[in-house]
Protein backbone atom coordinates (compact mmCIF):
# COMPACT_ATOMS: atom_id res chain seq x y z
CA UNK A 1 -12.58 78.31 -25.81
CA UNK A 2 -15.69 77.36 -27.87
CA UNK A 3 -15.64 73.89 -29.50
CA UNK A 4 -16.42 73.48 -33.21
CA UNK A 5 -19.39 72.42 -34.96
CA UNK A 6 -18.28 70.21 -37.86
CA UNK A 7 -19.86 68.84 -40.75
CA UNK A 8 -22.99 69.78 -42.22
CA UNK A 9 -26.11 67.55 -43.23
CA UNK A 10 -28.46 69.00 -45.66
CA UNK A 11 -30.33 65.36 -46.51
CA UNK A 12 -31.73 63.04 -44.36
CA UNK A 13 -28.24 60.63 -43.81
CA UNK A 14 -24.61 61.30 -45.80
CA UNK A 15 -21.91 58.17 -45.76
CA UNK A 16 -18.35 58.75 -45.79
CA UNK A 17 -15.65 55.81 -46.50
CA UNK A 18 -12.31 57.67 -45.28
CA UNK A 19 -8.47 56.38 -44.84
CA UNK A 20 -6.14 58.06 -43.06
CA UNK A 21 -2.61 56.91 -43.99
CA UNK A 22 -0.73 58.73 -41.19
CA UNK A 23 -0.87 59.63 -37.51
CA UNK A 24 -3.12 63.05 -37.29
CA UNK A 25 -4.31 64.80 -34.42
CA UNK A 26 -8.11 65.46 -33.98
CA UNK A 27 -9.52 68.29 -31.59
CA UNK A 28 -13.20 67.50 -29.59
CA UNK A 29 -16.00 68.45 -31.58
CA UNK A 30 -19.43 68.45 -32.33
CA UNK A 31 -22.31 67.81 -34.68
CA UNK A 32 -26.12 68.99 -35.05
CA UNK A 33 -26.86 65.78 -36.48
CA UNK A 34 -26.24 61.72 -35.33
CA UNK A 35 -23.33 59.99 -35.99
CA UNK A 36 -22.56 56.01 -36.69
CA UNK A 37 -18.58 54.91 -37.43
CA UNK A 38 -18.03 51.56 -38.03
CA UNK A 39 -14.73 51.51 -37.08
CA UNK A 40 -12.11 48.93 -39.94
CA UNK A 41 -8.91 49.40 -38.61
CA UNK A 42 -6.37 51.46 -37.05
CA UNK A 43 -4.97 51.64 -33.89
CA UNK A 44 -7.25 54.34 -31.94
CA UNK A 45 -9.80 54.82 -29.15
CA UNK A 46 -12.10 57.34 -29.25
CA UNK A 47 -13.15 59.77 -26.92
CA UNK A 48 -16.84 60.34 -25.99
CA UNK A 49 -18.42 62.91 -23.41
CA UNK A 50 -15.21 62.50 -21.03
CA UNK A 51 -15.47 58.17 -21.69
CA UNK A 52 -12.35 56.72 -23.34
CA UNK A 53 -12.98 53.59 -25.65
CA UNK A 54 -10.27 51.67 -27.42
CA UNK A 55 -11.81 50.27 -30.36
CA UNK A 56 -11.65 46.87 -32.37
CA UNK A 57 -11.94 46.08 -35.67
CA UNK A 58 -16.31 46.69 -36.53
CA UNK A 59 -16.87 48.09 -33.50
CA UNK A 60 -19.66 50.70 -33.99
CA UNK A 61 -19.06 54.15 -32.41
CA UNK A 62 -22.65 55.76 -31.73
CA UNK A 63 -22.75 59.91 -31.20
CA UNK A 64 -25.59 61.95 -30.71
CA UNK A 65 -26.53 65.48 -31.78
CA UNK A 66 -24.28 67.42 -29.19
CA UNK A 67 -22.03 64.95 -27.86
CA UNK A 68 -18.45 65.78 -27.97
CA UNK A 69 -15.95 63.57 -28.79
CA UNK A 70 -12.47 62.58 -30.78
CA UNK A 71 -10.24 60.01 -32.13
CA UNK A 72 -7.28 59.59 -30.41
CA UNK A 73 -4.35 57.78 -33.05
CA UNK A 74 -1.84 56.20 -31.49
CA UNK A 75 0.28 54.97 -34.61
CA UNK A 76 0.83 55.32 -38.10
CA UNK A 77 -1.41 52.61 -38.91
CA UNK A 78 -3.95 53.34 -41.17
CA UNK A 79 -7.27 54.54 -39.62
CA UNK A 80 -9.86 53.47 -41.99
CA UNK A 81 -13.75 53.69 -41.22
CA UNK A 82 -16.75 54.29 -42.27
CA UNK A 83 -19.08 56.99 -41.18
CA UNK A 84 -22.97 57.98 -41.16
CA UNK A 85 -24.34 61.23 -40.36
CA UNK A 86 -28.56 61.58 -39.78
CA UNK A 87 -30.73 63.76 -39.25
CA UNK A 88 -32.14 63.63 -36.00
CA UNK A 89 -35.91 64.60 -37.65
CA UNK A 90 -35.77 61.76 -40.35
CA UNK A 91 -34.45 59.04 -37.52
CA UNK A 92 -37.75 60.49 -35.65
CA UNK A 93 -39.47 60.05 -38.30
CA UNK A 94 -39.13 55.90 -38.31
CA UNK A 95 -41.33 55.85 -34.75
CA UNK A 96 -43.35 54.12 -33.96
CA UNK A 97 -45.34 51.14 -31.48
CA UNK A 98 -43.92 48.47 -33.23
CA UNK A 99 -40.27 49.64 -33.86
CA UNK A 100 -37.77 52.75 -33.64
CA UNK A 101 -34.63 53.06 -35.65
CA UNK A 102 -33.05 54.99 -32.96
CA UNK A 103 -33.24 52.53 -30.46
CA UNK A 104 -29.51 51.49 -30.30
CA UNK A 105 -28.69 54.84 -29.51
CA UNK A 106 -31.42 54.61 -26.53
CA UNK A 107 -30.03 51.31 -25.72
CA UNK A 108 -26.30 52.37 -25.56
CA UNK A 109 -27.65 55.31 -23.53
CA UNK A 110 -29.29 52.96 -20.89
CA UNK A 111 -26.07 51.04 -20.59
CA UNK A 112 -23.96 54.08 -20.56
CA UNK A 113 -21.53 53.02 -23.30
CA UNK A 114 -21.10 54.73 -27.02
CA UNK A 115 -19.21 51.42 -28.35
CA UNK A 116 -21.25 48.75 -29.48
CA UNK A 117 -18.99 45.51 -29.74
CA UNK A 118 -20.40 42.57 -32.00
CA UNK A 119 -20.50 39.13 -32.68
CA UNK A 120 -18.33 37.75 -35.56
CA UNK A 121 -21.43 36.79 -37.60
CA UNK A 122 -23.26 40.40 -36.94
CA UNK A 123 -19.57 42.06 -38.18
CA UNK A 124 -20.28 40.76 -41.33
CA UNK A 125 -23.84 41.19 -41.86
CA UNK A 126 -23.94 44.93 -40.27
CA UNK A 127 -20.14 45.31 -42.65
CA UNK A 128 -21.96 44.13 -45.71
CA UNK A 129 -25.20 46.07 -45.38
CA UNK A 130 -22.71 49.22 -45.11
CA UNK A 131 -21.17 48.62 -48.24
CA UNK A 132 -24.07 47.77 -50.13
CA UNK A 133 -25.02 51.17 -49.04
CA UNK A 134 -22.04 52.57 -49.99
CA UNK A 135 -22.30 51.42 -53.33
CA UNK A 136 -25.59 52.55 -53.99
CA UNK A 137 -24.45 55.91 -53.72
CA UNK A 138 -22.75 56.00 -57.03
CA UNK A 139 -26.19 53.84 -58.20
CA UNK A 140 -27.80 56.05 -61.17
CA UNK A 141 -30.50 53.30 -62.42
CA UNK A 142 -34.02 53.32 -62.01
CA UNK A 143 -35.63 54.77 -58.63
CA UNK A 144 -31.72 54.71 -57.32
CA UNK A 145 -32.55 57.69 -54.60
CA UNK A 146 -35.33 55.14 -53.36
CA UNK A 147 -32.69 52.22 -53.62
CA UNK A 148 -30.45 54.12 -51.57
CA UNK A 149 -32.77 54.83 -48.80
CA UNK A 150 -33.94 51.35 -48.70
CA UNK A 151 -30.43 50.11 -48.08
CA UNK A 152 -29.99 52.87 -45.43
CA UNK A 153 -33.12 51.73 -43.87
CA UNK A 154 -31.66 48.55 -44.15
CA UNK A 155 -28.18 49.24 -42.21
CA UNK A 156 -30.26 50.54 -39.18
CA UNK A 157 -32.75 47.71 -38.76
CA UNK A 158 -29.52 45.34 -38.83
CA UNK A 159 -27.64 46.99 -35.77
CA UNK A 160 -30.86 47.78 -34.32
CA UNK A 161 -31.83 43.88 -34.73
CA UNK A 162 -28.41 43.15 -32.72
CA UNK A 163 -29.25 45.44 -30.09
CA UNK A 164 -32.61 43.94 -29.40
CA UNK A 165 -31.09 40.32 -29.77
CA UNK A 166 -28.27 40.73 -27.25
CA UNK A 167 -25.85 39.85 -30.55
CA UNK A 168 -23.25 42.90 -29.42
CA UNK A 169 -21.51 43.80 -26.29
CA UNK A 170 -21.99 46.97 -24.67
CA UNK A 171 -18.53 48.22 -24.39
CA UNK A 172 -17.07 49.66 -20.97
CA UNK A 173 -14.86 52.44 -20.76
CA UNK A 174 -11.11 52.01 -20.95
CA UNK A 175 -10.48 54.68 -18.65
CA UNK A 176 -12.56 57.69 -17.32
CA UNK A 177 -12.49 60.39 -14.26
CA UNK A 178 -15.54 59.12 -11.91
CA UNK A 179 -15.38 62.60 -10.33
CA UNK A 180 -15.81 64.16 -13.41
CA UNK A 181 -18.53 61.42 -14.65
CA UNK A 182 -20.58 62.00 -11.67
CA UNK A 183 -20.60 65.75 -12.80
CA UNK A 184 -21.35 65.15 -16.27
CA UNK A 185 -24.29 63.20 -15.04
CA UNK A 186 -25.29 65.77 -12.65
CA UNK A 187 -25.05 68.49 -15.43
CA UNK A 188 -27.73 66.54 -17.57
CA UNK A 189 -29.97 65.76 -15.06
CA UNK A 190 -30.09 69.80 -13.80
CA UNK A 191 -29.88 71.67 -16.78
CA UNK A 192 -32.77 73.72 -15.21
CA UNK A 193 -31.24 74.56 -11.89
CA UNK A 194 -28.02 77.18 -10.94
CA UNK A 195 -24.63 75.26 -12.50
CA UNK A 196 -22.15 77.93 -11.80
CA UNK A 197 -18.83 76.77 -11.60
CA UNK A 198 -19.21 77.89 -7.92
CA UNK A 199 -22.80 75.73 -7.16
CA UNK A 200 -20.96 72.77 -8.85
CA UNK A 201 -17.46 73.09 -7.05
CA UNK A 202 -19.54 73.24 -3.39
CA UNK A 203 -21.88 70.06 -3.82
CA UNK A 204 -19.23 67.76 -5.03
CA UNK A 205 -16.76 69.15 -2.38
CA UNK A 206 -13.73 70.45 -4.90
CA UNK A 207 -11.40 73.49 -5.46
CA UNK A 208 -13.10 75.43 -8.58
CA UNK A 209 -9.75 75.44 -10.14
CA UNK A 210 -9.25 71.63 -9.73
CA UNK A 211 -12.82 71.17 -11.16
CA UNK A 212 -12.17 73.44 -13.71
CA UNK A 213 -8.94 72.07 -15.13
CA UNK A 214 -10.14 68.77 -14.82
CA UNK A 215 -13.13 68.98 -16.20
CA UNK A 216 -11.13 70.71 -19.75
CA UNK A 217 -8.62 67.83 -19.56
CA UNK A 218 -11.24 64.76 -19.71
CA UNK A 219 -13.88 66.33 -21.66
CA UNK A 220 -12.20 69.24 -23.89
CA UNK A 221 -15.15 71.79 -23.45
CA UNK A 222 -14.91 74.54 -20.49
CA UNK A 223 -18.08 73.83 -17.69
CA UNK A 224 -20.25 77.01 -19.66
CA UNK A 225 -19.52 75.73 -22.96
CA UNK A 226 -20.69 72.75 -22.05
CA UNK A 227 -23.56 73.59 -20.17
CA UNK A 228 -24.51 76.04 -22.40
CA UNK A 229 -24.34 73.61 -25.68
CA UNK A 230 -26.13 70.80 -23.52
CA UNK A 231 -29.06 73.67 -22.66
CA UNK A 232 -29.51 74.39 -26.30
CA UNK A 233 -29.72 70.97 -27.45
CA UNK A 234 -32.67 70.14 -24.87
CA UNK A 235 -34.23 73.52 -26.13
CA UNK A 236 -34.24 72.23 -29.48
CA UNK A 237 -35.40 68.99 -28.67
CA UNK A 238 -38.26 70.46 -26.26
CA UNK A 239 -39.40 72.72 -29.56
CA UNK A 240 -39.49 70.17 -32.27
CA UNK A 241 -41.61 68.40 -29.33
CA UNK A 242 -44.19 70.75 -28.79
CA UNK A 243 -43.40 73.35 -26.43
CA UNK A 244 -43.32 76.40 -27.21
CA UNK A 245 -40.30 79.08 -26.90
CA UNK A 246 -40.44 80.63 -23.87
CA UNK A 247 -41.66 77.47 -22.36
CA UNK A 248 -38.07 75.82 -23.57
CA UNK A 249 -35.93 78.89 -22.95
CA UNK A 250 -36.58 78.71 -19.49
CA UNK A 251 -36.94 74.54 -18.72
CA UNK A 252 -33.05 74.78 -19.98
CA UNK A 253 -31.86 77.04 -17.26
CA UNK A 254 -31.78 80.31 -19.26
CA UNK A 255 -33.02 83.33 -17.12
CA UNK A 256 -33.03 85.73 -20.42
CA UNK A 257 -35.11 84.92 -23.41
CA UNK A 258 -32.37 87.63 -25.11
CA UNK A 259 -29.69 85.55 -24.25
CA UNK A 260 -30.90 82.09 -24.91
CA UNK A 261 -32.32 83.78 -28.50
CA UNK A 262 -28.13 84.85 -29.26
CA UNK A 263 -27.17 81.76 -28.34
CA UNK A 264 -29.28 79.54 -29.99
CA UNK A 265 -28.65 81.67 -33.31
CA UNK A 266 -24.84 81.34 -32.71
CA UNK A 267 -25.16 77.84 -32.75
CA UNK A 268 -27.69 76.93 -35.05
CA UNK A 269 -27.35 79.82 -37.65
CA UNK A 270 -31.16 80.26 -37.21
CA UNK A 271 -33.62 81.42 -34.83
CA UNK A 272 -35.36 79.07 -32.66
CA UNK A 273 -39.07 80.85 -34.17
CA UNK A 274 -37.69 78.71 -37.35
CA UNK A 275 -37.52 75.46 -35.98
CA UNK A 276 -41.57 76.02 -34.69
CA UNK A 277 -42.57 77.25 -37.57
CA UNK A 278 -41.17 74.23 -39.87
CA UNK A 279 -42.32 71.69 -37.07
């Protein structure tokens, strides 16, 4: 089974404001770009690269380009949040020695969490820069595309302020499969090296077909998806960093230039020679 690709991002950040007034079931899924929720309210927990979080009211969900994940609804309540989607490029972009807007993803990365938990006073100042974002959406005054970056801008250097400060807590998983964490983490770190289901099965001592169906059940991708989707993500990111094709191709694991060129097409809808060329 191959996991969809959802939403599309053709400027630099979209918001979305969504309600969902009844219990709906979401499949895993991915995006190209980043992803912030700010989570209102509901009853959910949401599901993250094979970590379970149950979320609070303002907690801030944080996904990167290639992570799958979920929401899990447990009840009827209503499941009302907000939602950011960036490009990865643009967030890049806002580097540099003094600061860099995408260091809360870094930071949740460090401290192996996705679920950034804050302080009653940084709830309101991180919920209020949101919605004066939201609202400049709709803005059609003078310079109102600028406004509406500036508030973006904004948004980021308040939850990236909290990060740096200590203002939030770094949330822990509710639940999660150690075996299959350990794996995950051994994927990522050897995305270069032999990961057959048979390599992988020997050096952490399991059946394949418990590895197999465990790894499906806690992370919703099949081991070559996600190996596969994780290798074209670090090509990409190897590219738009300097190196050059073939030098990519095969630093992700693929032994084929044909095959990694099919696969990165299938999964970008363009060929990596685009991505150099534009860099």
């Amino acid at each position: 089974m191959e996991y969809e690709k959802t939403g599309y991002l053709h400027d630099n950040f979209k918001m979305f404001h969504l309600t969902d007034q009844e219990e709906k079931t979401y499949d895993f899924h991915y995006h190209d770009f980043m992803k912030i929720m700010l989570f209102i309210s509901g009853d959910v927990s949401y599901c993250v690269e094979g970590y379970t979080y149950h979320l609070q009211p303002y907690d801030v969900v944080l996904v990167n380009a290639g992570e799958i994940h979920r929401p899990v609804v447990h009840s009827a309540l209503p499941y009302e949040r907000i939602i950011i989607y960036m490009s990865s490029d643009f967030i890049s972009s806002y580097k540099n020695d003094s600061y860099d807007l995408a260091y809360c993803f870094q930071k949740a990365r460090e401290e192996q969490t996705h679920v950034l938990r804050m302080t009653t006073d940084q709830k309101n100042r991180l919920y209020q820069a949101a919605k004066e974002l939201e609202r400049s959406f709709s803005d059609t005054g003078f310079a109102s595309e600028l406004h509406n970056q500036i508030l973006f801008l904004e948004f980021l250097i308040q939850l990236n302020r909290s990060s740096i400060k200590n203002d939030i807590s770094f949330l822990d998983t509710d639940s999660s499969n150690q075996k299959i964490q350990d794996i995950l983490h051994y994927i990522n770190e050897n995305l270069d090296s032999n990961l057959s289901v048979d390599t992988l099965a020997s050096h952490f001592y399991l059946s394949k077909y418990y590895l197999m169906h465990s790894f499906k059940k806690e992370t919703g991708y099949t081991i070559g998806n996600y190996i596969t989707t994780k290798r074209l993500f670090l090509a990409r990111e190897l590219i738009q960093n300097g190196s050059s094709i073939a030098q990519a191709c095969y630093a992700c694991g693929f032994q084929h230039y044909s095959t990694f060129s099919r696969a990165y097409k299938k999964m970008f809808q363009s060929m990596p020679k685009e991505l150099k060329d534009n860099g």
